[in-house]
Protein backbone atom coordinates (compact mmCIF):
# COMPACT_ATOMS: atom_id res chain seq x y z
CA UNK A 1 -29.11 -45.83 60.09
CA UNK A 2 -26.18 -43.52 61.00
CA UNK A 3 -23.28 -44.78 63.76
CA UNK A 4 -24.01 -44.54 67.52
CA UNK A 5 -21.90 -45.13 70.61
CA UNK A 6 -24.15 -46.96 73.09
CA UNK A 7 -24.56 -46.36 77.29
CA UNK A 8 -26.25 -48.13 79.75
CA UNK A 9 -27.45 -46.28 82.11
CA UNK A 10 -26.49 -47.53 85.93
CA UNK A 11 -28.31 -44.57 87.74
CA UNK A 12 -31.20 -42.13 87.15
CA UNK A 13 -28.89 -39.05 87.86
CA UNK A 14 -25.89 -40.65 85.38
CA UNK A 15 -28.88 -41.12 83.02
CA UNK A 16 -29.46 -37.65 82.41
CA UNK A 17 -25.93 -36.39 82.79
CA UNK A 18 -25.32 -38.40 79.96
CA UNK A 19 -28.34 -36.89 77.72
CA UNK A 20 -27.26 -33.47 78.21
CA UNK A 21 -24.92 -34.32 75.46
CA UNK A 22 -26.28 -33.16 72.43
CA UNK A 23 -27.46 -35.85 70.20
CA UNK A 24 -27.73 -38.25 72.75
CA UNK A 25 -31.12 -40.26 73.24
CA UNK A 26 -33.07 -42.51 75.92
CA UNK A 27 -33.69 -45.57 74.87
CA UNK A 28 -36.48 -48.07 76.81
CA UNK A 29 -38.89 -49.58 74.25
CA UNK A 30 -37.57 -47.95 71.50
CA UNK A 31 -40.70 -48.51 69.41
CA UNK A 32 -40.40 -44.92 67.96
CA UNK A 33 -37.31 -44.13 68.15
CA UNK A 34 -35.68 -47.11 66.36
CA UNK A 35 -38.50 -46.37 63.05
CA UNK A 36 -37.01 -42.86 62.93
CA UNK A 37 -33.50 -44.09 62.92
CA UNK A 38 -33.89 -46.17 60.44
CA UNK A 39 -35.67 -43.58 58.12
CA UNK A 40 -32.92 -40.92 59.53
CA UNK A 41 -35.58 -38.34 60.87
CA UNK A 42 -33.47 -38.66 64.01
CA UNK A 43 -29.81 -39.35 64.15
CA UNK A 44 -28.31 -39.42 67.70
CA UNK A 45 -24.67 -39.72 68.39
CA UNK A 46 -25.31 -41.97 71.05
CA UNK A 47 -27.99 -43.56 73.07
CA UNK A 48 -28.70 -44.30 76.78
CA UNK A 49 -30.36 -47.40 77.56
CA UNK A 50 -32.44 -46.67 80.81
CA UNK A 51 -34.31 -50.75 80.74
CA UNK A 52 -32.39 -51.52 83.93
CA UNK A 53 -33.04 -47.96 86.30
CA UNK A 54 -35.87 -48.64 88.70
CA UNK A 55 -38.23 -47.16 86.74
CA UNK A 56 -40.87 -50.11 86.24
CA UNK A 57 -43.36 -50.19 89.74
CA UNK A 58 -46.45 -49.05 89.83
CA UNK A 59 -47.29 -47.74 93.34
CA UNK A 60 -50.09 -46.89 95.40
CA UNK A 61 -50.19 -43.71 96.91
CA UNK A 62 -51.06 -42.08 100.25
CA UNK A 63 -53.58 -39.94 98.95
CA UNK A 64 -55.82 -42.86 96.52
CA UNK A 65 -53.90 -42.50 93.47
CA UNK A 66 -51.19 -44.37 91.33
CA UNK A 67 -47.21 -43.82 90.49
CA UNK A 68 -46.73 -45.18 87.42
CA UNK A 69 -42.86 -45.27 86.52
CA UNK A 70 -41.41 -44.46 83.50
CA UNK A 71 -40.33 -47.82 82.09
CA UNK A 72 -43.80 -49.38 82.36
CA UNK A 73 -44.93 -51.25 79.68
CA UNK A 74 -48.22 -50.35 78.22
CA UNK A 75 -49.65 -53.84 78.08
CA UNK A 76 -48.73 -54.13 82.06
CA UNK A 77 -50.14 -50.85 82.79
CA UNK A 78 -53.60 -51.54 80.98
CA UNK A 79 -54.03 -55.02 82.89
CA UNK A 80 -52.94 -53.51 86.40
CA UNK A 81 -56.07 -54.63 88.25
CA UNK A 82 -55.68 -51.22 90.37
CA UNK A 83 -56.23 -49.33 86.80
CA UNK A 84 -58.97 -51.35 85.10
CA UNK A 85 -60.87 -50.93 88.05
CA UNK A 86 -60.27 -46.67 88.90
CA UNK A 87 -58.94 -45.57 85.21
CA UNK A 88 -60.85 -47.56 82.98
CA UNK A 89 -60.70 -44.94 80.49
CA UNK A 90 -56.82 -45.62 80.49
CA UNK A 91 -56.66 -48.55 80.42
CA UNK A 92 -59.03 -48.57 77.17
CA UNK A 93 -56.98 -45.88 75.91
CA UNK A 94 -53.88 -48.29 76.12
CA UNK A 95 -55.87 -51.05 74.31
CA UNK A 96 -56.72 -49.11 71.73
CA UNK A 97 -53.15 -48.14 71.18
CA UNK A 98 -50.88 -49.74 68.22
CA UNK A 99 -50.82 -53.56 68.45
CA UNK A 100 -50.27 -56.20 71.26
CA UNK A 101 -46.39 -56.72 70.40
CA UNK A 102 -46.23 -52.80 70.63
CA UNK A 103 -47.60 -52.24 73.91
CA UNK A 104 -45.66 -55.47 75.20
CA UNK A 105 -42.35 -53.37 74.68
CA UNK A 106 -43.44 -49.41 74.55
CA UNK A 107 -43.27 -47.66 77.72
CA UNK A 108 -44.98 -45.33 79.81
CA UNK A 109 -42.55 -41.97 79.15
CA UNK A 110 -42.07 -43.29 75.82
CA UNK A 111 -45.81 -43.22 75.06
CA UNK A 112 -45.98 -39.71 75.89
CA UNK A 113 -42.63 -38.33 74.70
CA UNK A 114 -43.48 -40.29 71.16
CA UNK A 115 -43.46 -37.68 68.00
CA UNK A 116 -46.14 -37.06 65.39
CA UNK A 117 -46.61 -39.41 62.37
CA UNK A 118 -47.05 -36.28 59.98
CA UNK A 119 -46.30 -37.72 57.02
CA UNK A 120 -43.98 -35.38 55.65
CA UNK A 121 -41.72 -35.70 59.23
CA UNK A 122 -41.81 -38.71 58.47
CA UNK A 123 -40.31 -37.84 54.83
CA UNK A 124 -36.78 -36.32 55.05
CA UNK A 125 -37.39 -35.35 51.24
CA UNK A 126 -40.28 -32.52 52.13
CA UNK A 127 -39.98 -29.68 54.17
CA UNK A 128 -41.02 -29.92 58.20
CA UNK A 129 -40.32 -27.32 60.27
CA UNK A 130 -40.13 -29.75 63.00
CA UNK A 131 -37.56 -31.88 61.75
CA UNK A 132 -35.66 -28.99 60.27
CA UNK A 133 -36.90 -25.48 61.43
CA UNK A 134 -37.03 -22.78 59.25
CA UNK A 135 -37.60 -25.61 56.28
CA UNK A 136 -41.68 -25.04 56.11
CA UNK A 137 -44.64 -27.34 56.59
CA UNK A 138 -45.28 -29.47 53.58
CA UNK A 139 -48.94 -30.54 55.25
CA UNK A 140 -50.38 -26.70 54.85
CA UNK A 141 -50.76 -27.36 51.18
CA UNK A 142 -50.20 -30.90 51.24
CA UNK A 143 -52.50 -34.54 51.75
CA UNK A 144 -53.25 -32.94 55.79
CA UNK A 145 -56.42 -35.70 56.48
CA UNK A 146 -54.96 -36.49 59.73
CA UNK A 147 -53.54 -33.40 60.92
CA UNK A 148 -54.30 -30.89 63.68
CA UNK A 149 -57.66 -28.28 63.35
CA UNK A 150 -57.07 -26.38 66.57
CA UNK A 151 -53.51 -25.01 68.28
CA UNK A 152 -52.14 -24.89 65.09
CA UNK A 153 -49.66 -21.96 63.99
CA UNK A 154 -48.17 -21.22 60.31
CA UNK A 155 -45.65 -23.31 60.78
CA UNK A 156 -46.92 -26.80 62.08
CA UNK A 157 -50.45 -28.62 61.98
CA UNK A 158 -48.76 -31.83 62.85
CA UNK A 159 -51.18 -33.28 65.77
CA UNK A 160 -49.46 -35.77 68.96
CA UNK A 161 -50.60 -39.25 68.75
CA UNK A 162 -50.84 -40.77 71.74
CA UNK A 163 -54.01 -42.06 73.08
CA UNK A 164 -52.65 -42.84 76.82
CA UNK A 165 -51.98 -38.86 77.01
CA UNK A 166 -55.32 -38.08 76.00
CA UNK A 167 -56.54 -40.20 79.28
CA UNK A 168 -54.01 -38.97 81.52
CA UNK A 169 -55.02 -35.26 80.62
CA UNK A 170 -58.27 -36.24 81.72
CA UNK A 171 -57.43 -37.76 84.75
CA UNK A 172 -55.12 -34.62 85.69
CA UNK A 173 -51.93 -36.87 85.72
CA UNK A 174 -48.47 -35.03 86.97
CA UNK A 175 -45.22 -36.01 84.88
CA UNK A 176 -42.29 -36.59 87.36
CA UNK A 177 -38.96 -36.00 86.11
CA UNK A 178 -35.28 -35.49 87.61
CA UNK A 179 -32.38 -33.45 85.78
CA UNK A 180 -28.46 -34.43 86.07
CA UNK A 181 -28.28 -32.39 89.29
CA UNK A 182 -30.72 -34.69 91.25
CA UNK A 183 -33.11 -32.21 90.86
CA UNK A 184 -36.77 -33.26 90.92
CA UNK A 185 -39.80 -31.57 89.10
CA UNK A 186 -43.45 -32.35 88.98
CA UNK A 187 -45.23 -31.00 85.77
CA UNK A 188 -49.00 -31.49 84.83
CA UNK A 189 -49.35 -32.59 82.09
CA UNK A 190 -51.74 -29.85 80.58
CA UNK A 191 -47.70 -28.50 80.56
CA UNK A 192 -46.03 -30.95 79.59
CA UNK A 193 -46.66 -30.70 75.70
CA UNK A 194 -46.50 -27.28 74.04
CA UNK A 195 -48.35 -25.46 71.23
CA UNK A 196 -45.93 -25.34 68.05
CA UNK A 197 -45.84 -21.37 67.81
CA UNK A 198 -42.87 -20.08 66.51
CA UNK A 199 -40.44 -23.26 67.74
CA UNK A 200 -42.72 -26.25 66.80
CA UNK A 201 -39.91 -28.48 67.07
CA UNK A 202 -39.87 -27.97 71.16
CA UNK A 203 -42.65 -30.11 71.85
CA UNK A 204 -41.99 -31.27 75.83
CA UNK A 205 -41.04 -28.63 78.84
CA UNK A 206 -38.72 -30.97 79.23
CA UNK A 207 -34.98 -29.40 79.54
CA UNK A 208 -31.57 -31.09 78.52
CA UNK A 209 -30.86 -34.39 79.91
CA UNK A 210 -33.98 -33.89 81.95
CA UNK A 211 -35.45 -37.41 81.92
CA UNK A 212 -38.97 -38.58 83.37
CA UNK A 213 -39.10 -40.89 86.22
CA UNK A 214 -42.88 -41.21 86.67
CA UNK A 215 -46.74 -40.07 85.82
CA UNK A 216 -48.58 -39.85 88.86
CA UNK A 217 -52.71 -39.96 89.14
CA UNK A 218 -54.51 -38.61 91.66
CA UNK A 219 -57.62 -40.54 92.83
CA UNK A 220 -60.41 -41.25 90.60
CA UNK A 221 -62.67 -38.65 89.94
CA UNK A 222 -66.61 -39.82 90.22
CA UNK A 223 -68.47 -40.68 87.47
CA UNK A 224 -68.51 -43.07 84.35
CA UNK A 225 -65.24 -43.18 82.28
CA UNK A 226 -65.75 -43.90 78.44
CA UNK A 227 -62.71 -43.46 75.93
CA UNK A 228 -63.60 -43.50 72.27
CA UNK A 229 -61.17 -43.53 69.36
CA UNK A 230 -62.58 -43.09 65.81
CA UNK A 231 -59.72 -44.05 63.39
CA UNK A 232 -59.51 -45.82 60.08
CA UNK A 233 -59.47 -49.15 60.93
CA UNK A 234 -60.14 -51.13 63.89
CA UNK A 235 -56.69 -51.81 64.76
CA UNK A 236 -53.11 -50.39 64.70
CA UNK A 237 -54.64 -46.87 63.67
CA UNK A 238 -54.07 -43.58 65.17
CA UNK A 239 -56.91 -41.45 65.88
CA UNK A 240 -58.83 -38.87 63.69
CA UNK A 241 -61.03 -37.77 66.81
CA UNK A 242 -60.60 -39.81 70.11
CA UNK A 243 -62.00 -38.56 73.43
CA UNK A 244 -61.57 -39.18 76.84
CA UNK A 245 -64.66 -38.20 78.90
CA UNK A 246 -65.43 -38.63 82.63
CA UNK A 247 -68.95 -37.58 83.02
CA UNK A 248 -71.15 -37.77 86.99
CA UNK A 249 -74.36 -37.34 85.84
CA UNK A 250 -77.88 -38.59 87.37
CA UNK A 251 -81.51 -37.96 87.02
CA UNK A 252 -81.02 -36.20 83.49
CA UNK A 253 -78.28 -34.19 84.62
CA UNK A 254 -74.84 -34.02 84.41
CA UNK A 255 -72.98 -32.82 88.00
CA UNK A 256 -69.80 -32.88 85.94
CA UNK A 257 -67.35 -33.57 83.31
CA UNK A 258 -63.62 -33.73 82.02
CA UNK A 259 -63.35 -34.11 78.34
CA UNK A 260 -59.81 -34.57 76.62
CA UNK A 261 -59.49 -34.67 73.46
CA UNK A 262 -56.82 -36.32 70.77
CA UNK A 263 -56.37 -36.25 67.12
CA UNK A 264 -57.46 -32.42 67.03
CA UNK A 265 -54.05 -30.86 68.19
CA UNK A 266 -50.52 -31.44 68.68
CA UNK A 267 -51.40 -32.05 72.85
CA UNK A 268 -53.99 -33.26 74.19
CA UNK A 269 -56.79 -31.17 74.10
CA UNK A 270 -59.00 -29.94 76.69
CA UNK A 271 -61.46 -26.72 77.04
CA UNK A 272 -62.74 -25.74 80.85
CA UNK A 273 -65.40 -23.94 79.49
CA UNK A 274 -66.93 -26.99 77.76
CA UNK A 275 -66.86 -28.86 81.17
CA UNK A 276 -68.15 -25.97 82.67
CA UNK A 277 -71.24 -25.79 80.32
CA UNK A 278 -71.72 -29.27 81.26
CA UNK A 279 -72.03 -28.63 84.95
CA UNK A 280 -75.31 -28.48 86.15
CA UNK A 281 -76.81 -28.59 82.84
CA UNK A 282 -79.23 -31.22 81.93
CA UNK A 283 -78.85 -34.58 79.43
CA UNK A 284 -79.93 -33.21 76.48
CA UNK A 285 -78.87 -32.54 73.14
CA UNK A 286 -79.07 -28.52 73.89
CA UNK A 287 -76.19 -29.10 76.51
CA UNK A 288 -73.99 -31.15 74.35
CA UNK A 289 -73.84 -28.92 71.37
CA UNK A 290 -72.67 -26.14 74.12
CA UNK A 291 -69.91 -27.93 74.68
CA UNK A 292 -68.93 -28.93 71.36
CA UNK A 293 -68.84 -25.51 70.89
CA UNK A 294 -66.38 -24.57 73.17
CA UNK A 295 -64.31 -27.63 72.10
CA UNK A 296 -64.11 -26.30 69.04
CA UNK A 297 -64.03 -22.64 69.20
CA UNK A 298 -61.39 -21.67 66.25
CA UNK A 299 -61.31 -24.77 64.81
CA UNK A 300 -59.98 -24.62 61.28
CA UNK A 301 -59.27 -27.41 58.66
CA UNK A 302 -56.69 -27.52 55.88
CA UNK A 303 -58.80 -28.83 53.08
CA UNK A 304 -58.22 -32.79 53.39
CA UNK A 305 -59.09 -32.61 57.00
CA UNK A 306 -62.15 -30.71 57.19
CA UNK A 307 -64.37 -33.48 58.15
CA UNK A 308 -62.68 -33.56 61.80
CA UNK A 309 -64.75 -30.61 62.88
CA UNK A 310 -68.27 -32.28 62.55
CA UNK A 311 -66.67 -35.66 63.55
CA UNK A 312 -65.37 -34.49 67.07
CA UNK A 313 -69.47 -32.86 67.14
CA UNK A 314 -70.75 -36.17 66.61
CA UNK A 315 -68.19 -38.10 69.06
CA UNK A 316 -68.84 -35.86 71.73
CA UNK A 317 -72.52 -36.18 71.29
CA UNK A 318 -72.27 -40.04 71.26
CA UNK A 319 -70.05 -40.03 74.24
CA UNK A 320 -71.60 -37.45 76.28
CA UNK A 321 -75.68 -39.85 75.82
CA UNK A 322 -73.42 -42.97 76.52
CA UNK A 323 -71.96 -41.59 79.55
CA UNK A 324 -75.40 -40.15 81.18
CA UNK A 325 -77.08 -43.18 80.46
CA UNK A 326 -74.86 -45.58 82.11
């Protein structure tokens, strides 16, 4: 781990003036961050500890929904009575995150600003264009089992990990952040994480010393809320296909849906026209292959991960009967 020069943050605003330092870093739960030190995929020149800004409440507010601040923990937000009851599919999402002693100390805007675990990031030995643009992408022709089969471009297939994001992009959650200036911003999340492209190491709309303060939710959409992760192992495993589903249906027919998807892409990923195939349709198997299709129109593996395309088929299908049968 390479020297840093350490800052605790006193205010939100002196927080970010701070980060617009290049090579300067948040720190809250550090649960990411720290592993990549360590390996020296990042190196910051100094880091700003945020722990003590008022960042941890989560809020009612006026219009049914939550404020969920930056700095809370995982574990807390999962047990929040307010969320098991309206979000159960984030709060599932949470639990099915990492391990107890990780959610105990990651945080809310860490969870979603948290970078792939590409193996060859990971590796400062192979090329990644996201680590060091212009290098190339060792996982094209590489071991790619876990990597992304849709939004992908030449020069990245690395996919985002988080499973709370994949909830949240169901639930239409807002990201809340505030620059050095004072100056407040609401983006949605469907924003909030971009497409690699041409500059697939930008992954946030987030700007220079911007830092987020809060995720808002509005209020719960009807219907039955499932979230299903299919990973290698029960436990401490991040997902090869996990989806996020919110699905009204009654009588044999579905009224509608949100799907979100993880594991597929590097954001969370989400088609309209699948949901809209869903509206109105009935139960059946007919309807569900529709919108798998959608879902997966352009899908293309890399070799090793081929086997996500009829996986995220066969998830939706499981989830989609589950959810019309509650």
């Amino acid at each position: 781990m390479k020297a840093f020069t350490y800052e605790r943050a006193e205010t939100i605003t002196r927080a970010a003036a701070a980060a617009v330092k290049p090579g300067t870093k948040f720190i809250a739960g550090g649960t990411n961050l720290l592993d990549l030190m360590k390996l020296q995929v990042e190196t910051p020149s100094q880091l700003v500890d945020i722990n003590r800004l008022p960042l941890d409440k989560i809020e009612d507010t006026s219009d049914g929904g939550l404020r969920i601040g930056a700095t809370v923990r995982n574990s807390d937000l999962a047990a929040d009575p307010r969320v098991r009851r309206r979000y159960g599919v984030l709060s599932r999402a949470l639990l099915s995150g990492a391990s107890a002693q990780l959610r105990n100390k990651a945080t809310t805007g860490g969870n979603l600003l948290q970078r792939t675990r590409c193996y060859y990031f990971y590796d400062v030995t192979k090329p990644c264009n996201k680590r060091e643009p212009g290098s190339g992408c060792a996982a094209l022709g590489g071991f790619n089992r876990i990597h992304a089969v849709l939004g992908t471009s030449e020069l990245c297939i690395a996919t985002h990990p988080s499973d709370m994001a994949v909830a949240m992009r169901a639930l239409d959650a807002n990201v809340e952040t505030l620059d050095a200036e004072g100056k407040a911003r609401s983006i949605p999340i469907a924003d909030f994480h971009r497409f690699p492209a041409r500059t697939p190491q930008i992954e946030t709309m987030l700007k220079p010393g911007e830092i987020v303060t809060a995720v808002t939710l509005p209020p719960p959409p009807p219907g039955t809320q499932i979230y299903r992760k299919v990973r290698d192992r029960a436990s401490y495993a991040f997902a090869l296909v996990s989806v996020a589903a919110i699905v009204d249906a009654a009588g044999g027919r579905i009224r509608s849906a949100r799907l979100a998807f993880g594991g597929l892409a590097s954001k969370p990923w989400r088609v309209a026209q699948a949901e809209e195939r869903l509206a109105g349709a009935s139960a059946d198997a007919e309807a569900f292959d529709g919108a798998a299709n959608a879902v997966l129109d352009g899908a293309r593996g890399y070799g090793h991960n081929d086997f996500k395309v009829p996986l995220a088929r066969r998830t939706l299908r499981a989830v989609l009967t589950e959810a019309t049968r509650a």
